[in-house]
N, C-alpha and C. Protein backbone atom coordinates (compact mmCIF):
# COMPACT_ATOMS: atom_id res chain seq x y z
N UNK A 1 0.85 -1.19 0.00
CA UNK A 1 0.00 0.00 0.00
C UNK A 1 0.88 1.23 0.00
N UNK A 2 0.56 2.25 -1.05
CA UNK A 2 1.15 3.39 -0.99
C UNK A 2 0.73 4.73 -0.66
N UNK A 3 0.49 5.70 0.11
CA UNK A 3 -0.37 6.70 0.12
C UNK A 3 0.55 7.76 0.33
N UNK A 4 -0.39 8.68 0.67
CA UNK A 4 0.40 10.22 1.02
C UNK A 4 1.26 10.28 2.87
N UNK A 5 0.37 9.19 3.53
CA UNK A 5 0.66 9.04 4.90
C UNK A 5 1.50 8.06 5.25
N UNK A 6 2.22 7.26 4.34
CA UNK A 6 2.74 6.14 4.42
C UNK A 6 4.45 6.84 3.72
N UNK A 7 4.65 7.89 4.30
CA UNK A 7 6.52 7.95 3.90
C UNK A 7 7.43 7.35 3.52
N UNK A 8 7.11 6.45 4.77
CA UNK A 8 8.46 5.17 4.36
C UNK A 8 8.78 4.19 3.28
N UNK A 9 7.52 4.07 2.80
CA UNK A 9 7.05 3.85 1.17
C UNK A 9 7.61 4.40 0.29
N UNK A 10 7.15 5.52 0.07
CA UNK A 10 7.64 6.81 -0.71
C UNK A 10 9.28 6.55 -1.80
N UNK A 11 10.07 5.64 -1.06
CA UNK A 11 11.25 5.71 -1.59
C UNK A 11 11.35 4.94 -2.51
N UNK A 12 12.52 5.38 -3.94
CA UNK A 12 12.15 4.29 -4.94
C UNK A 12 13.26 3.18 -4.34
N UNK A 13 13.84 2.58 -3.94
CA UNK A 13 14.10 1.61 -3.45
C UNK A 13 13.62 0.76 -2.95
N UNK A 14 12.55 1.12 -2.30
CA UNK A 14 11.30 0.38 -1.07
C UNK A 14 10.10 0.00 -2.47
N UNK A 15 9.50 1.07 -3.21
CA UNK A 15 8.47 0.87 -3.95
C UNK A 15 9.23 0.04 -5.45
N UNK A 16 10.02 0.49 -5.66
CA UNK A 16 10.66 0.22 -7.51
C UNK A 16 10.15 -1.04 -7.95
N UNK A 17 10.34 -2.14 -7.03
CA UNK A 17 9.99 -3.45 -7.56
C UNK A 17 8.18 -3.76 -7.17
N UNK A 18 7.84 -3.20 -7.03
CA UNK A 18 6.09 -3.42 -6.71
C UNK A 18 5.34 -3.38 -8.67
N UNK A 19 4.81 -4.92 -8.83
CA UNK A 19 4.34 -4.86 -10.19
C UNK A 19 2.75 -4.47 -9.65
N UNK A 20 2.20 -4.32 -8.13
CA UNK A 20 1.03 -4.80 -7.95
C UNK A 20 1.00 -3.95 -6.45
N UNK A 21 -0.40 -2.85 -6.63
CA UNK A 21 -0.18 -2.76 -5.49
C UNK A 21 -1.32 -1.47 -4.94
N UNK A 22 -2.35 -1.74 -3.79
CA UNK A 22 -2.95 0.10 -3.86
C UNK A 22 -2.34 1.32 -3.36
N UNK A 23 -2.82 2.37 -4.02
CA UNK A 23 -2.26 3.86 -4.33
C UNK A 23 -3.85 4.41 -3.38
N UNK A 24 -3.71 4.81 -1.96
CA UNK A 24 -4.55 5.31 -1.57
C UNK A 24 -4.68 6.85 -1.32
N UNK A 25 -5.50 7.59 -1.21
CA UNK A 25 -5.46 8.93 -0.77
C UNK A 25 -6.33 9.06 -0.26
N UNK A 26 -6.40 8.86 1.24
CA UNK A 26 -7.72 9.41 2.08
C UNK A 26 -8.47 10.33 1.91
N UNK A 27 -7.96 11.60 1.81
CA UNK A 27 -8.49 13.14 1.88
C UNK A 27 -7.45 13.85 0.95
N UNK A 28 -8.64 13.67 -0.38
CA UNK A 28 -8.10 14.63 -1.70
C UNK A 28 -9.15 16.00 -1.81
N UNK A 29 -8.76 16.69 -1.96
CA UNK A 29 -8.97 18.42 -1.71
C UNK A 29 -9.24 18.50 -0.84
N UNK A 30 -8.23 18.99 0.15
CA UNK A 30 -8.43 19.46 1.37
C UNK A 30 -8.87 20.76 1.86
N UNK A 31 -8.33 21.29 0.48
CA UNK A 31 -9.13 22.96 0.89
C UNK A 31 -10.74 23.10 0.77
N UNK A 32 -11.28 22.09 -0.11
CA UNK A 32 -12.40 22.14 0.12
C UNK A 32 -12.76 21.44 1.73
N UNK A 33 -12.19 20.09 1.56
CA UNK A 33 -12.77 20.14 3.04
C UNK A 33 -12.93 20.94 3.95
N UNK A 34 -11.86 21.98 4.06
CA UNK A 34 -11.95 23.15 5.16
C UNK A 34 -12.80 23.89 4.68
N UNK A 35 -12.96 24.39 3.70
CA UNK A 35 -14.26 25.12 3.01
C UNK A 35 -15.63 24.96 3.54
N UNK A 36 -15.49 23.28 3.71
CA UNK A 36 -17.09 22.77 3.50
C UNK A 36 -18.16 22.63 2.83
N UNK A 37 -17.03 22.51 1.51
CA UNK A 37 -17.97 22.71 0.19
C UNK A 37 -18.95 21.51 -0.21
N UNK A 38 -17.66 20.08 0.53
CA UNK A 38 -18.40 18.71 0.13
C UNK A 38 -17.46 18.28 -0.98
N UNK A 39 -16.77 18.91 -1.73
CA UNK A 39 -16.27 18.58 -2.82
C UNK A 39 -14.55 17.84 -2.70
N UNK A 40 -14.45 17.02 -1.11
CA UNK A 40 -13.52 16.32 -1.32
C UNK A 40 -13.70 14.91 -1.48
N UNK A 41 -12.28 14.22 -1.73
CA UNK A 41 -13.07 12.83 -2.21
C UNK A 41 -12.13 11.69 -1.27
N UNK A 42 -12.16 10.28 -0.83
CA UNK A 42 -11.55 9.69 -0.78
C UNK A 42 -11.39 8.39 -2.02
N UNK A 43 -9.99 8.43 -2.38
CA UNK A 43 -9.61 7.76 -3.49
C UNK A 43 -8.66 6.49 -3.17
N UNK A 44 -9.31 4.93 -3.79
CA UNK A 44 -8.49 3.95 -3.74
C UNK A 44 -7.98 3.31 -5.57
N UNK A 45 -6.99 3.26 -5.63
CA UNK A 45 -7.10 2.15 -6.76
C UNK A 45 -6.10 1.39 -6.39
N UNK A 46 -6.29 0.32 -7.70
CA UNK A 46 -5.43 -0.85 -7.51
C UNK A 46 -4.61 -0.56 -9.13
N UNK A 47 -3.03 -0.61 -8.74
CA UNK A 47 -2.06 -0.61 -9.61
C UNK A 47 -1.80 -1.23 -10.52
N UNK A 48 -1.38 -1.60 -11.69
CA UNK A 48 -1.02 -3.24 -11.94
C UNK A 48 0.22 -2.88 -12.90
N UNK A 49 1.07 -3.12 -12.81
CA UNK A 49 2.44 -2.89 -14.18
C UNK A 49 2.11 -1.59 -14.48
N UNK A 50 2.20 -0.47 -13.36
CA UNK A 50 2.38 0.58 -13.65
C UNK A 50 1.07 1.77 -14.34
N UNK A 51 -0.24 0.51 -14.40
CA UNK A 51 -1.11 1.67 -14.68
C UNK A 51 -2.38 1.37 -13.54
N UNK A 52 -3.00 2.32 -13.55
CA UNK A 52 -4.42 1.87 -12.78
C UNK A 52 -5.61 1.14 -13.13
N UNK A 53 -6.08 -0.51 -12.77
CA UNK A 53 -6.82 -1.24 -13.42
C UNK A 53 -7.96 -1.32 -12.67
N UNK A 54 -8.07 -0.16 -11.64
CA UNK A 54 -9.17 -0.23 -10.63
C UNK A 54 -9.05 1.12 -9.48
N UNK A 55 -10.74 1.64 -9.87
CA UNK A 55 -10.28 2.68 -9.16
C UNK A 55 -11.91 3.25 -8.08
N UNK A 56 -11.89 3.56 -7.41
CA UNK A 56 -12.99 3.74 -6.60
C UNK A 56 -13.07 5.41 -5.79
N UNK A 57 -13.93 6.39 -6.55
CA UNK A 57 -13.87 7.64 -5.85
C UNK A 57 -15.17 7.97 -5.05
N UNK A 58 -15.14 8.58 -3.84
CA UNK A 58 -15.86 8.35 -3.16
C UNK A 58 -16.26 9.73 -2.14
N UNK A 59 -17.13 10.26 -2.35
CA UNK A 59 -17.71 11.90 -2.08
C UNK A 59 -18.61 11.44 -1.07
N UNK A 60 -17.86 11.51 0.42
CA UNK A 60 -19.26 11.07 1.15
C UNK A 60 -20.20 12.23 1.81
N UNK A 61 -19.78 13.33 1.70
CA UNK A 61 -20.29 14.52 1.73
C UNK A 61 -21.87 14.75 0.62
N UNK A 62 -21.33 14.48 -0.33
CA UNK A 62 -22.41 14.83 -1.39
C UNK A 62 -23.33 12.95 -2.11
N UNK A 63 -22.80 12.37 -1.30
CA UNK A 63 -23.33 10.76 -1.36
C UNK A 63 -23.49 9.93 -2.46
N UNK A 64 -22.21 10.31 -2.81
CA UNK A 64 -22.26 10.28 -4.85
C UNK A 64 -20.34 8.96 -4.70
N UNK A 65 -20.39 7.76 -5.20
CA UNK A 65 -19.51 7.25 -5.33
C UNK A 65 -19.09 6.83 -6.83
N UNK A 66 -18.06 7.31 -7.39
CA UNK A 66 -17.95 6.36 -8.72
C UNK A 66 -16.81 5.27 -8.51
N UNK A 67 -16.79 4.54 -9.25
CA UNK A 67 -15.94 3.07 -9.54
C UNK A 67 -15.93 2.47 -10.68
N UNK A 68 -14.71 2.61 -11.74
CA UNK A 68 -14.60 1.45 -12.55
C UNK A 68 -13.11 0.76 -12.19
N UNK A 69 -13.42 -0.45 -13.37
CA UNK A 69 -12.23 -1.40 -13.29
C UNK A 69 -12.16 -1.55 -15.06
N UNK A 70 -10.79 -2.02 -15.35
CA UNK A 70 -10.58 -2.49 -16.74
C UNK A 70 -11.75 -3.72 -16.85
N UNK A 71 -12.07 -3.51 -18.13
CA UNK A 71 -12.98 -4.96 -18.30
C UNK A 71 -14.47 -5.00 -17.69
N UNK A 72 -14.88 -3.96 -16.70
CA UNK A 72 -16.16 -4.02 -16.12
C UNK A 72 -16.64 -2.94 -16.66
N UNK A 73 -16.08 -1.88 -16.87
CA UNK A 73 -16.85 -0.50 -16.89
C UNK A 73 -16.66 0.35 -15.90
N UNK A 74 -17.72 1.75 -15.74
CA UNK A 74 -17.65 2.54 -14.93
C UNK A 74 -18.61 2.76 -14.36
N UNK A 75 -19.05 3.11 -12.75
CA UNK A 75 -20.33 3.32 -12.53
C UNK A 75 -20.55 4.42 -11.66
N UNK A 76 -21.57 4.53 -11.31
CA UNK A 76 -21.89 5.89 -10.32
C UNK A 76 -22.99 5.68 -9.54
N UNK A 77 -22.96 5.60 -8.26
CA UNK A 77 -24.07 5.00 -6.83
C UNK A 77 -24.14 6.27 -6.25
N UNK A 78 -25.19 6.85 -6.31
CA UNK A 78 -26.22 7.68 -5.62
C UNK A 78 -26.58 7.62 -4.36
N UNK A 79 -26.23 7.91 -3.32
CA UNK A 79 -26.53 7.35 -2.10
C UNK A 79 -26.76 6.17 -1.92
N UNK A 80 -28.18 5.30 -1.33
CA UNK A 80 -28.45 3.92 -1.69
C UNK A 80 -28.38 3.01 -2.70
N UNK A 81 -29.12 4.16 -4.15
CA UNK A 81 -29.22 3.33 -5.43
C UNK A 81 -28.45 2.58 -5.77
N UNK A 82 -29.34 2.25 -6.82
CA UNK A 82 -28.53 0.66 -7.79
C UNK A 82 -27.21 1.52 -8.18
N UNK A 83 -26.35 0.88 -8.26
CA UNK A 83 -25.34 1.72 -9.57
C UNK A 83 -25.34 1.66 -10.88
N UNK A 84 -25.54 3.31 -11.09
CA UNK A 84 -25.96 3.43 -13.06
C UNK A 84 -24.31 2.84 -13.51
N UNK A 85 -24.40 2.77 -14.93
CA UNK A 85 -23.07 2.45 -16.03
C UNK A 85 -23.42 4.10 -16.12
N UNK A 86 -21.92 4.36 -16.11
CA UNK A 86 -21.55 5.58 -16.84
C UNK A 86 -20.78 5.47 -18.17
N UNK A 87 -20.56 6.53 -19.08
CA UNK A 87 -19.38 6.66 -20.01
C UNK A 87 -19.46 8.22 -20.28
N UNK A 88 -18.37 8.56 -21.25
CA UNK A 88 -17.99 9.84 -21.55
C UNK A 88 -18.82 10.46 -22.81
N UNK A 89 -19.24 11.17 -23.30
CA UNK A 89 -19.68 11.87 -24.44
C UNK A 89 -18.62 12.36 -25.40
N UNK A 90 -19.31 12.33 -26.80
CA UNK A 90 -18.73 12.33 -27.58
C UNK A 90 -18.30 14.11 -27.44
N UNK A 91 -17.08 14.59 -28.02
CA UNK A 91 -17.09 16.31 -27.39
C UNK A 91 -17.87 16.87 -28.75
N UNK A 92 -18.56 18.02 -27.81
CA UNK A 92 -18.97 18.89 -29.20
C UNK A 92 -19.18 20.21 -28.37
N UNK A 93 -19.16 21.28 -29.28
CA UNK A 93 -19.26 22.61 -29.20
C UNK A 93 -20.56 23.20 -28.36
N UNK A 94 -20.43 24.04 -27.80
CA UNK A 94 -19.62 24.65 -26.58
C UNK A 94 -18.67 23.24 -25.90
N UNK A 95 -17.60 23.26 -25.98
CA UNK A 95 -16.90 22.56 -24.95
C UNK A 95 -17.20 22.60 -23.61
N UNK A 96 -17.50 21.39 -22.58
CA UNK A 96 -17.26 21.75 -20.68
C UNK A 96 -15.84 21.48 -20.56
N UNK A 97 -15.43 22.38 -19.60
CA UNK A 97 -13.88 22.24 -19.47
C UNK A 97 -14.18 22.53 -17.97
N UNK A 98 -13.80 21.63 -17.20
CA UNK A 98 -14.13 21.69 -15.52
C UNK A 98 -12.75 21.61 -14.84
N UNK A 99 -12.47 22.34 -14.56
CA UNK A 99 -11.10 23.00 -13.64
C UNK A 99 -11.26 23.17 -12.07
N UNK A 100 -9.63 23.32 -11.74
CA UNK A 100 -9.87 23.12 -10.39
C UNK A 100 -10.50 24.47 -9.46
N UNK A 101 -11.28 24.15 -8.05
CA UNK A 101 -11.89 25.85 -7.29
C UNK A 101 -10.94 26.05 -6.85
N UNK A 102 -9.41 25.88 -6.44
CA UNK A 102 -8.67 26.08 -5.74
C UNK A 102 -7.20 26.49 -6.30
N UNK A 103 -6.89 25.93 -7.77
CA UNK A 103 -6.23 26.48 -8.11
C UNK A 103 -6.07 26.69 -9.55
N UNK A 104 -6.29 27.49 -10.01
CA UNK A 104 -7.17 28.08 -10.87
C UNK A 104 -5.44 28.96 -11.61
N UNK A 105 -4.79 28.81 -12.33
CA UNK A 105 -3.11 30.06 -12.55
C UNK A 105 -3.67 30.39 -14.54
N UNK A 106 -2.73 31.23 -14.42
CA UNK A 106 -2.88 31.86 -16.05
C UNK A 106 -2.52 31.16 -16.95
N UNK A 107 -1.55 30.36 -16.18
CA UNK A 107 -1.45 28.83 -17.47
C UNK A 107 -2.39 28.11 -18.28
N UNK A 108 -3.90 28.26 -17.14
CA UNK A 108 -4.62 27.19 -17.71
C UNK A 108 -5.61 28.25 -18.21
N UNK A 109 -5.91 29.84 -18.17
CA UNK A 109 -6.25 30.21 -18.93
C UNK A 109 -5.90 30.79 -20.19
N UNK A 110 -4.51 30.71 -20.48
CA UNK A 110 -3.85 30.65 -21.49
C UNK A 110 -4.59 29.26 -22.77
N UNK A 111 -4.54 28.65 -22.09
CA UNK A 111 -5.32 27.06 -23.01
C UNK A 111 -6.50 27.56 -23.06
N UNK A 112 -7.25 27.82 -22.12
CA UNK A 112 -8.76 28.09 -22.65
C UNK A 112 -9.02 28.70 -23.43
N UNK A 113 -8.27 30.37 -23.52
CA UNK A 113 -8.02 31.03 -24.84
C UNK A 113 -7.80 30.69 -26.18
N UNK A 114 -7.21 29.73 -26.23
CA UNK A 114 -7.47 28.91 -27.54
C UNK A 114 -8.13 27.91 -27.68
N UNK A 115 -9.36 27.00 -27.10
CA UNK A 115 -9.91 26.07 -26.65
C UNK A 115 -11.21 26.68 -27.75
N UNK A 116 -11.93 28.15 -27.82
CA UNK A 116 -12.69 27.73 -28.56
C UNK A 116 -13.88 28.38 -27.70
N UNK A 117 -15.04 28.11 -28.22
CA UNK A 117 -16.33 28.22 -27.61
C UNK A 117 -16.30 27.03 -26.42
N UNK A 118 -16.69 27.98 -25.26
CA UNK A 118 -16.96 26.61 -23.87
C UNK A 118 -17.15 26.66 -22.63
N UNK A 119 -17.40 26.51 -22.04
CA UNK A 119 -18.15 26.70 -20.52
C UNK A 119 -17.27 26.48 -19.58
N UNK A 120 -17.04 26.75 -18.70
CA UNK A 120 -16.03 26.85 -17.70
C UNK A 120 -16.37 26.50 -16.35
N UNK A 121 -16.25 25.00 -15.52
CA UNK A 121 -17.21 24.81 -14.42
C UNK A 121 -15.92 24.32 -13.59
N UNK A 122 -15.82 25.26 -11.85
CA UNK A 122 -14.80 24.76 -10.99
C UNK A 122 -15.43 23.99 -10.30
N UNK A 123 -14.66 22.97 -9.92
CA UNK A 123 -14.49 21.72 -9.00
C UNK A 123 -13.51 21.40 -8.63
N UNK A 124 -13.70 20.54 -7.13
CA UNK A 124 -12.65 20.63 -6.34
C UNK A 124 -12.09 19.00 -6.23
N UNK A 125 -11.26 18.90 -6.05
CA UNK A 125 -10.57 17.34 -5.89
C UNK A 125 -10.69 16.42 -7.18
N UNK A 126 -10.87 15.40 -7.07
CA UNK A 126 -10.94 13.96 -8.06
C UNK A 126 -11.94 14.07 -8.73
N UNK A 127 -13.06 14.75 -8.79
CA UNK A 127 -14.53 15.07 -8.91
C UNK A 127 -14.68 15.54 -10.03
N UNK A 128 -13.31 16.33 -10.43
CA UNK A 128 -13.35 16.66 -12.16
C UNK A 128 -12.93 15.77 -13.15
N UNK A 129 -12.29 14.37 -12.85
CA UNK A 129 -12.46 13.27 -13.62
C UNK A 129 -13.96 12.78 -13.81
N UNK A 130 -14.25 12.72 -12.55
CA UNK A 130 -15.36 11.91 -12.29
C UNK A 130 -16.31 12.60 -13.76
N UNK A 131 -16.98 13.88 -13.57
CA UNK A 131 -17.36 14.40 -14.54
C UNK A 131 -17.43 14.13 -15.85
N UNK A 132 -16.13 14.06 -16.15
CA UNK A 132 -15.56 13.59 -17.13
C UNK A 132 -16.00 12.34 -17.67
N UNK A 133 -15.82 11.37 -17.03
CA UNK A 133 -16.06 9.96 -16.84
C UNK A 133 -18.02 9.93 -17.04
N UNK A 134 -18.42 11.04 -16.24
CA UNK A 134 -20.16 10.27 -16.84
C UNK A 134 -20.85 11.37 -17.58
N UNK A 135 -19.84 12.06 -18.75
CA UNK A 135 -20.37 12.80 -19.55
C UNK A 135 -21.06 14.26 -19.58
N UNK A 136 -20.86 14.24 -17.89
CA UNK A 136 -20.82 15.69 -17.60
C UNK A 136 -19.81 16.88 -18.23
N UNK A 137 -18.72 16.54 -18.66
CA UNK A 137 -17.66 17.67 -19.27
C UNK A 137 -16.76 16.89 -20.19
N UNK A 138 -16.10 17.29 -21.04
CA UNK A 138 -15.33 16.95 -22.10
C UNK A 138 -14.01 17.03 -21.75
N UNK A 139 -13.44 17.76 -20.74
CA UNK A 139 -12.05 18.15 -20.80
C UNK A 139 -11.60 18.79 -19.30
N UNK A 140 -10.53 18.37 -18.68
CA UNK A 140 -9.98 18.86 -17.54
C UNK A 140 -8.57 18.84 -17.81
N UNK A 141 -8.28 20.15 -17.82
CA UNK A 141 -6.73 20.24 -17.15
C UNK A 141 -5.75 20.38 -16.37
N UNK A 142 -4.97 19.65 -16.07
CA UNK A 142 -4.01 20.05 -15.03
C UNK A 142 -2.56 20.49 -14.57
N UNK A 143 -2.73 21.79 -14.85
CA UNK A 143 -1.35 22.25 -15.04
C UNK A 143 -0.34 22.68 -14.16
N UNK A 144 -0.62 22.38 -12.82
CA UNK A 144 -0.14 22.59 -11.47
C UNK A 144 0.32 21.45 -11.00
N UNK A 145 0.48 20.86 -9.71
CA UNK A 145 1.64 20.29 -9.06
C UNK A 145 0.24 19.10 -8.28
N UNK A 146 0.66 17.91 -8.72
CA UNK A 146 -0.76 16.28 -8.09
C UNK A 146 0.07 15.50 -7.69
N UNK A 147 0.20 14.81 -7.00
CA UNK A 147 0.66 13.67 -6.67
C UNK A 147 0.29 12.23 -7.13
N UNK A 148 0.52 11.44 -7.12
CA UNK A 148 0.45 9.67 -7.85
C UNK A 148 -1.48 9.83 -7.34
N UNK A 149 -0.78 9.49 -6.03
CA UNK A 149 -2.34 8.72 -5.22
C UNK A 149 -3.56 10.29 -5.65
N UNK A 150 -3.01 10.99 -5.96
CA UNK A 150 -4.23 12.05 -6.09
C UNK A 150 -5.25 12.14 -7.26
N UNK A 151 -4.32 10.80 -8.56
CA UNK A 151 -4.91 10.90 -10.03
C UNK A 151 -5.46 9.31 -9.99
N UNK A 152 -4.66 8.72 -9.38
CA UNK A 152 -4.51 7.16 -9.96
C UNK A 152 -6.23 6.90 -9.86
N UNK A 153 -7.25 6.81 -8.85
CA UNK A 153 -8.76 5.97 -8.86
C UNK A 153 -9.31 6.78 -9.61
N UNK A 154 -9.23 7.90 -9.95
CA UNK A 154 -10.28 8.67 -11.51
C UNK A 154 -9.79 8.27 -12.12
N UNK A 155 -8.65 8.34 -12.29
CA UNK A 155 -7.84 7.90 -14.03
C UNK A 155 -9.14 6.16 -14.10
N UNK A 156 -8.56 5.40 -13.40
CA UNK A 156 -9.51 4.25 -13.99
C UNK A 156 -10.51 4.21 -13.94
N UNK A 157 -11.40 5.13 -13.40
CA UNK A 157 -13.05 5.26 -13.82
C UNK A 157 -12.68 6.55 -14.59
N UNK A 158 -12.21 6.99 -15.36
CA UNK A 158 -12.32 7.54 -16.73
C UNK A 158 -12.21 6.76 -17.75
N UNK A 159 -10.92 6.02 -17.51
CA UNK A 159 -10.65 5.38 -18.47
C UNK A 159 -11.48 3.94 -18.67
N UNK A 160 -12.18 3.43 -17.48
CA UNK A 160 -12.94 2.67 -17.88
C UNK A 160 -14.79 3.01 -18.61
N UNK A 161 -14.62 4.08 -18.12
CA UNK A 161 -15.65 4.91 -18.67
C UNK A 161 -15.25 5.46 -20.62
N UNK A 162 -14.54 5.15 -21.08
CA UNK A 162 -13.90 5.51 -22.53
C UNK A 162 -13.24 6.46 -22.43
N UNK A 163 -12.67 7.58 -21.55
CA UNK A 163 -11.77 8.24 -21.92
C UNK A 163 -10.42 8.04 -22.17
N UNK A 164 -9.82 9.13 -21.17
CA UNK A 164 -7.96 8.84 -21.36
C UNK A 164 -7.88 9.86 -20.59
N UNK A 165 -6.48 9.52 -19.96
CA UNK A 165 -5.75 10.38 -18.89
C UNK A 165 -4.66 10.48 -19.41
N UNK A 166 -4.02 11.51 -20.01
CA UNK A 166 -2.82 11.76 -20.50
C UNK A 166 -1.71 12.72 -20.00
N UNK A 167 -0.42 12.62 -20.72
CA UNK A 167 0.43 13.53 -20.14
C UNK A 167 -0.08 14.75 -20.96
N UNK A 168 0.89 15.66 -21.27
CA UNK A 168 0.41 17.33 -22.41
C UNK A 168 1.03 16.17 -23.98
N UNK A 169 1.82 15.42 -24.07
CA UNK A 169 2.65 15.29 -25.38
C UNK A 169 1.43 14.02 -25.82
N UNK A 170 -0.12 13.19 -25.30
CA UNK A 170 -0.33 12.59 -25.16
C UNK A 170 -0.32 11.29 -24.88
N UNK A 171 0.88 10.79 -23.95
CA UNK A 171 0.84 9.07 -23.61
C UNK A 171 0.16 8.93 -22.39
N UNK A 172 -0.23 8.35 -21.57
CA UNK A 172 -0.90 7.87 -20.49
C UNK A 172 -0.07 8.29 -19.73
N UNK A 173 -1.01 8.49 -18.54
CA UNK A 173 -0.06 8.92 -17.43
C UNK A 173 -0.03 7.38 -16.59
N UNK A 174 1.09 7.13 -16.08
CA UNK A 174 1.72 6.12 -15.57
C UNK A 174 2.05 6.16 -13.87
N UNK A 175 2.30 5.02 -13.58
CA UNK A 175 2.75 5.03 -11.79
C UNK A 175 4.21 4.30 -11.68
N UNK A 176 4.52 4.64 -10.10
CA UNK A 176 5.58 4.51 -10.14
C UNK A 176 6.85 4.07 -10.90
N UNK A 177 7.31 4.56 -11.81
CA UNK A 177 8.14 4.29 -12.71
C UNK A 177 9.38 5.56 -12.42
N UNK A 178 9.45 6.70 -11.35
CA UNK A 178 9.99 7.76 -11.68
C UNK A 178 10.74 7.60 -10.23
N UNK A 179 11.34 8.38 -9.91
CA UNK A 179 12.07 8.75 -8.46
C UNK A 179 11.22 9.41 -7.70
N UNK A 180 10.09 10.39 -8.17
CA UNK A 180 9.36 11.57 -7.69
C UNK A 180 7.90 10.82 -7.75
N UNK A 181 7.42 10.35 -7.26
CA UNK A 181 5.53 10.72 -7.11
C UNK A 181 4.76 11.88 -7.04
N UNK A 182 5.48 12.90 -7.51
CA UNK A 182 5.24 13.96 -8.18
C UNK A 182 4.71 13.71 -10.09
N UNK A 183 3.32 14.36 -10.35
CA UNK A 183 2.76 13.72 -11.28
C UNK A 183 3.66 14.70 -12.95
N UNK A 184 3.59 14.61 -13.86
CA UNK A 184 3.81 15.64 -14.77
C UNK A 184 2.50 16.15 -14.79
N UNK A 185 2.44 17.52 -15.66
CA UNK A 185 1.28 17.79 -16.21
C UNK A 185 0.47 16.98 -17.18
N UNK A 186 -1.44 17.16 -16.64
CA UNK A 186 -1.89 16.48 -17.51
C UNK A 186 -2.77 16.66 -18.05
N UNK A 187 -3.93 15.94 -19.05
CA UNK A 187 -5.45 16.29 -19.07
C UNK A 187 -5.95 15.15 -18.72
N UNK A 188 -7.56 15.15 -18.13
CA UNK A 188 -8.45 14.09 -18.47
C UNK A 188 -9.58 14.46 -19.39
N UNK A 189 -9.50 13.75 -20.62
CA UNK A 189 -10.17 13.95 -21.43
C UNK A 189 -11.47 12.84 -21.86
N UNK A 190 -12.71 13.39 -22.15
CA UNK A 190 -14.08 11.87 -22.71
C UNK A 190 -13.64 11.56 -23.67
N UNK A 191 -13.54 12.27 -25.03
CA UNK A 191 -13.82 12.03 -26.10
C UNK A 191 -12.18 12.07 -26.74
N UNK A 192 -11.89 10.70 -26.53
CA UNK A 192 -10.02 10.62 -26.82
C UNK A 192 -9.76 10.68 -28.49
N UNK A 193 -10.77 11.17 -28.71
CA UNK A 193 -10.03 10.88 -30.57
C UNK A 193 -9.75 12.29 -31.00
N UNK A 194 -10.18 13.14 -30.09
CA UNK A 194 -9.92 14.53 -30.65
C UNK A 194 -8.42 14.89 -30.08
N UNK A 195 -7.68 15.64 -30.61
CA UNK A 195 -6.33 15.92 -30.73
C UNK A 195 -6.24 17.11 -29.66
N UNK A 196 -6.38 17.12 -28.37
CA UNK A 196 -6.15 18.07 -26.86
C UNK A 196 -5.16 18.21 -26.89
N UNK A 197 -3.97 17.30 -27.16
CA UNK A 197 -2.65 17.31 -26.57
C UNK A 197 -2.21 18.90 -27.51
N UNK A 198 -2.61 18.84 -29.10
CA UNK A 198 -2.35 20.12 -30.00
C UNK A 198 -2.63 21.63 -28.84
N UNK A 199 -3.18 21.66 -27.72
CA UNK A 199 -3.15 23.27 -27.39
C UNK A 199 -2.48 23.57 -26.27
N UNK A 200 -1.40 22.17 -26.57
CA UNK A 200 -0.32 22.19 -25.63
C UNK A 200 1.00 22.55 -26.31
C-alpha cells in the first residue's frame, strides 16, 4: 500500500519493484474540506504494471460514489441506489472544461483562450475526472503540481468509462516508474479521438 501518509514507502528503493499494489489517498482536496464545500473525495485504486486497473472515488459529503475497473466499466451510486453504467460523451461545441476551485493560474487560462467556444465549471478534488467519466464535461486540465495517489482511482473510472488520462505530449499517465511521485502535467479527457494534446 502506498499513500500520502505512508513515507516510508515513498522511496524508490522500497516501492521500484512493486508490479502490484494500492495507491490510496484518504483526503483529496483538502481545501475544500476546510471550506465545506463537500467537494472532497476519498480515493483507492489498484495498480497493476504501472497503470491503474481499478479505481474507486468516493464523495461522502455529497453521497455520490464512482468506480470502474478495466474490463467491467464505470459506474456511479447515488446514495443507496442501484449503480448506473456511466461513459464519456462524444465532445462537441460549446466545450465543458471543468477545472480546479482552488487552483485556478494563467497557465490554464492561457489554453482556454485557444480552446474555442466553452463553458467553464470549478471543481474541487478527483470530482473533475469523475465528470468527465459520466459525460458531464469533455475536458480537464491540469497544469499545477498532483501527486500519484491524487490521479490514480479517476484515471480508472475515466478510463474505464472511454476516456484517457494523459500527459500534455499525449501518452498515459503512468505510476511509479519515476524517483518523484510527483505527477507531470496532464489532461483528463471523454472524447479521446480529438487531438487536446495540440493546445499544448
Amino acid at each position: 500500500v502506498l499513500s500520502e501518509e505512508s513515507a516510508e514507502q515513498h522511496a524508490r528503493e522500497v516501492r521500484g519493484d512493486w508490479r502490484e499494489f494500492w495507491l490510496i489517498d484518504p483526503l483529496d482536496g483538502t481545501k475544500e474540506f476546510i471550506n465545506r464545500n463537500g467537494e472532497f473525495t476519498v480515493n483507492v485504486a489498484l495498480i497493476r504494471d504501472h497503470r491503474p486497473v481499478l479505481g474507486i472515488v468516493g464523495a461522502p459529503v455529497l453521497g455520490l460514489t464512482y468506480y470502474g475497473a478495466e474490463g467491467l466499466g464505470a459506474f456511479r451510486v447515488r446514495g443507496g441506489q442501484a449503480p448506473e453504467r456511466i461513459q464519456v460523451r462524444a465532445a462537441a461545441d460549446p466545450l465543458i472544461v471543468v477545472g480546479s476551485r482552488s487552483h485556478r493560474g494563467d497557465s490554464l487560462d492561457a489554453v482556454l483562450a485557444k480552446l474555442g467556444p466553452h463553458d467553464m465549471r470549478p471543481m474541487g478534488s478527483s470530482l473533475k475526472f469523475c465528470l468527465v467519466a459520466e459525460g458531464s464535461a469533455d475536458f480537464s486540465p491540469r497544469l499545477g503540481p498532483t501527486m500519484e495517489w491524487d490521479t490514480a482511482a479517476a484515471q480508472a473510472v475515466v478510463e474505464a468509462a472511454g476516456g484517457a488520462v494523459t500527459t500534455l505530449d499525449g501518452q498515459p499517465l503512468r505510476y511509479n516508474e519515476r524517483d518523484t511521485l510527483l505527477n507531470p502535467h496532464f489532461l483528463a479527457v471523454g472524447d479521446a479521438r480529438r487531438e487536446w494534446h495540440r493546445l499544448f
